[in-house]
Protein backbone atom coordinates (compact mmCIF):
# COMPACT_ATOMS: atom_id res chain seq x y z
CA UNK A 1 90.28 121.50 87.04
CA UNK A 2 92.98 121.03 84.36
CA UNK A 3 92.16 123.00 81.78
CA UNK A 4 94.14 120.62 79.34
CA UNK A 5 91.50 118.05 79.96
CA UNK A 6 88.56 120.10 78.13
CA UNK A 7 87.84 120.01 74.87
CA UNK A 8 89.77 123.03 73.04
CA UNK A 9 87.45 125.57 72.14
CA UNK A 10 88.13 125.55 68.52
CA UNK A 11 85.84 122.63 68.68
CA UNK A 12 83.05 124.69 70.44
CA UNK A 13 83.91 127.52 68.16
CA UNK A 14 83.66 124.97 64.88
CA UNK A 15 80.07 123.98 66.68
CA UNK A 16 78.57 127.33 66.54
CA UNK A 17 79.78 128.12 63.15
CA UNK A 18 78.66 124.73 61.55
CA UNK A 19 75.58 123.41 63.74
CA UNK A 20 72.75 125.17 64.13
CA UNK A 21 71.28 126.16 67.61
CA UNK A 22 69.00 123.80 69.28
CA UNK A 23 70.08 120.73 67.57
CA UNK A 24 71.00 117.37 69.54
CA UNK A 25 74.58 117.09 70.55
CA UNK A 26 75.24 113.08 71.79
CA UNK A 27 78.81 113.46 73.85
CA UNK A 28 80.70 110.44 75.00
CA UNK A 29 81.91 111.80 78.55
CA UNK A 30 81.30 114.83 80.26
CA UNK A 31 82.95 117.57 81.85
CA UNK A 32 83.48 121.46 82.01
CA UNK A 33 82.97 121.48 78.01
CA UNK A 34 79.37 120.11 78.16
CA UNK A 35 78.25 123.47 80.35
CA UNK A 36 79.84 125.43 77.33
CA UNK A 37 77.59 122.39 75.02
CA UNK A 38 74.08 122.90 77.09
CA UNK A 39 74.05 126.87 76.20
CA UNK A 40 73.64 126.34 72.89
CA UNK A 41 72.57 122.66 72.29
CA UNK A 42 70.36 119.78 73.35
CA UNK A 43 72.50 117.96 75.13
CA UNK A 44 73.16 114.01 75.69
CA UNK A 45 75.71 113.13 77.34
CA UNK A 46 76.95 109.64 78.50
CA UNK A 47 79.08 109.33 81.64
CA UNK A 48 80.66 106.35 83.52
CA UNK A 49 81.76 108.73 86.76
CA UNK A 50 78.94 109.71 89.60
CA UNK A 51 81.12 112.46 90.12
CA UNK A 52 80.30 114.21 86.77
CA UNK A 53 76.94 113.44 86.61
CA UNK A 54 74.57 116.49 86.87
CA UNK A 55 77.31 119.16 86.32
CA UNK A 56 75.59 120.91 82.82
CA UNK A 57 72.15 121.40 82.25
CA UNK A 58 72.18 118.37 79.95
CA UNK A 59 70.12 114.82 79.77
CA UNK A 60 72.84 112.57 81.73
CA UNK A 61 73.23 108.48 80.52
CA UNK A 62 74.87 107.11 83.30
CA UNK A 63 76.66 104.13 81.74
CA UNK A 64 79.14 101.95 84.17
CA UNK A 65 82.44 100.78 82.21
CA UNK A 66 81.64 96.99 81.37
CA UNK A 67 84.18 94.55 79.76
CA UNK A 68 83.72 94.62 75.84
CA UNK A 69 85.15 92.47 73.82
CA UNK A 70 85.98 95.06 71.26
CA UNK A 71 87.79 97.30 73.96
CA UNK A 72 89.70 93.98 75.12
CA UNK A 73 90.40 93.39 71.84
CA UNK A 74 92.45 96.51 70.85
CA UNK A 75 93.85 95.91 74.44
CA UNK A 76 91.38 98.61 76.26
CA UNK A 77 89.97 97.89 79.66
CA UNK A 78 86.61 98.26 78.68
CA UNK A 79 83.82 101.22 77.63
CA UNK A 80 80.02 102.16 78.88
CA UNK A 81 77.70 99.43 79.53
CA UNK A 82 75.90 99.70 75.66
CA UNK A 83 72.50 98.72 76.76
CA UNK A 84 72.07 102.71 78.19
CA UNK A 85 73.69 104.35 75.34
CA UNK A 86 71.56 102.32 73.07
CA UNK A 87 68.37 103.51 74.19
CA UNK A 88 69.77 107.06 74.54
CA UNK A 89 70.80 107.16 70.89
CA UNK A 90 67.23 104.89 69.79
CA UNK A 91 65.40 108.02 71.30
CA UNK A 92 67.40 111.29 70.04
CA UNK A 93 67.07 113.13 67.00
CA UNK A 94 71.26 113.35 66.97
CA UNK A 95 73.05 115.75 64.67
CA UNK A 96 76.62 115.90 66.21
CA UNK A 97 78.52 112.69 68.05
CA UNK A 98 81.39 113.67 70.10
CA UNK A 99 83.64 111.45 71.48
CA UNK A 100 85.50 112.74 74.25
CA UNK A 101 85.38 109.65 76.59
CA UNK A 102 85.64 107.26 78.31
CA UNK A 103 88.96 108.49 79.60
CA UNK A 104 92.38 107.38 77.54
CA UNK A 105 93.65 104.81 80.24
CA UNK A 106 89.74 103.21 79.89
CA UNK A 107 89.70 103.19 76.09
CA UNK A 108 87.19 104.39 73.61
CA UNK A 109 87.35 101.48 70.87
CA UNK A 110 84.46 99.96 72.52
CA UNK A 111 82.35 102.73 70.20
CA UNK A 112 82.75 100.35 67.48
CA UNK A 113 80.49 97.51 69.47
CA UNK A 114 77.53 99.89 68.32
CA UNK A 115 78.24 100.80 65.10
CA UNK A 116 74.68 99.77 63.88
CA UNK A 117 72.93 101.86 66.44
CA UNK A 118 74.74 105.54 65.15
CA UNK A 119 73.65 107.40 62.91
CA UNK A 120 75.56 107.49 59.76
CA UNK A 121 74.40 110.96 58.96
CA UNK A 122 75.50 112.15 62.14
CA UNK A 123 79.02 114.62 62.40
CA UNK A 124 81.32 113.11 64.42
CA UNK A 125 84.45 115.31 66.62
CA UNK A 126 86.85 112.87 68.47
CA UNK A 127 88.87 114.48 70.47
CA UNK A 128 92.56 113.78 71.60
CA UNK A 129 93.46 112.32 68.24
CA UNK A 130 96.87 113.13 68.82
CA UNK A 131 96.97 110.13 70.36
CA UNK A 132 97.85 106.60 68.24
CA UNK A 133 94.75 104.74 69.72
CA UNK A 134 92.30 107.49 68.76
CA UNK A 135 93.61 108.56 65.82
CA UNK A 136 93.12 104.51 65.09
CA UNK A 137 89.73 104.81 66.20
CA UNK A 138 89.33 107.81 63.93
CA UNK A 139 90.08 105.68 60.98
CA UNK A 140 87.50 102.92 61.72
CA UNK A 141 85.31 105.39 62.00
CA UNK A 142 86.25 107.09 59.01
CA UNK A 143 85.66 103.74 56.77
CA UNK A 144 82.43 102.39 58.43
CA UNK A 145 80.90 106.05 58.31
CA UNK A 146 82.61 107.22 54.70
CA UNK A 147 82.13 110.70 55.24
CA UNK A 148 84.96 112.95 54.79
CA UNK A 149 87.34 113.65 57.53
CA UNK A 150 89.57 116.53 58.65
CA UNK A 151 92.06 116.86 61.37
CA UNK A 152 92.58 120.01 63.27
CA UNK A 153 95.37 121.42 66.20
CA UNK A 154 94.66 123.47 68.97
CA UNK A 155 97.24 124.45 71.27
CA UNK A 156 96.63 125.27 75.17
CA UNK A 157 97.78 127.85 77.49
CA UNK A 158 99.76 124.97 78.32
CA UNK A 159 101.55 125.16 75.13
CA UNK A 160 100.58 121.60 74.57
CA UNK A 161 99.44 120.74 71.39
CA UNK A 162 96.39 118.50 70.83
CA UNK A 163 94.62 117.18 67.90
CA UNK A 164 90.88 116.64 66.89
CA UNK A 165 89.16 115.57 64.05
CA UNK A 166 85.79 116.42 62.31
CA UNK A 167 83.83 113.55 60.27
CA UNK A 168 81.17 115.19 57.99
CA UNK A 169 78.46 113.07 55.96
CA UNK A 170 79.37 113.21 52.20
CA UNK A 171 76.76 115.80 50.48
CA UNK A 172 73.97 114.29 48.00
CA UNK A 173 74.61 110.90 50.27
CA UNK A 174 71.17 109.23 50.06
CA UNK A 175 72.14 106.38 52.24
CA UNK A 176 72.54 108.52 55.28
């Protein structure tokens, strides 16, 4: 396992100190991080690889990568077949969104294909936002959900540096 593939865990530290136990935690890919996720959360998670399916005590959405023509068109080779994650986000209760896949050399733009289906009142992590295409994706999501956004470092063992970002519905919305 490379541990600079995992979420950091000032992300799972921000999650215990902002969400409250129990609640529904939707993640977009899966991995070593979603075994930390299941101990304290409900857990969705949507993956595209067999290999990853069944690793946390979580509900799995296994969701193929399908063309999408809003992955092709930020030049992306596609994101999870929408018709599973649709129904998986139609019958959750979902507090926290994290987007932590498909993989970088997949693309993740295809999110905004669904945009009607999230929930607007819904916090939103993306990780690796260090990176120009998710830090782009970041700011679409930042105007279609107009919550307010923050952008955090971590640093790993590694000594590499890598960004995520937290998108929290504005209080008093009534919209949301």
């Amino acid at each position: 396992m490379n541990p600079d593939w995992m979420m950091p865990d000032e992300i799972f530290s921000w999650l215990e100190e902002n969400v409250e136990a129990g609640s529904c935690v939707f993640e977009f890919g899966s991995g070593h991080g979603s075994l930390k996720l299941a101990k304290q959360f409900q857990l969705i998670s949507v993956e595209h690889n067999q290999d990853w399916l069944a690793l946390a005590p979580s509900t799995y959405v296994h969701a193929e990568i399908t063309e999408n023509p809003t992955s092709a068109q930020y030049g992306q080779r596609g994101w999870y077949d929408p018709s599973p994650v649709i129904e998986a986000i139609k019958s959750s209760q979902i507090s926290v969104i994290i987007v932590d896949g498909p993989p970088g050399d997949i693309g993740r733009h295809g999110l905004l294909s669904i945009l009607d289906e999230l929930p607007k009142n819904a916090i939103f992590i993306v990780d690796d936002v260090h990176r120009e295409d998710e830090l782009d994706l970041l700011q679409k999501l930042l105007d279609w959900h107009g919550g307010e956004g923050v952008i955090n470092s971590a640093v790993y063992e590694s000594g590499k540096e890598r960004k995520w970002a937290v998108i929290q519905p504005k209080e008093g919305r009534g919209d949301l």
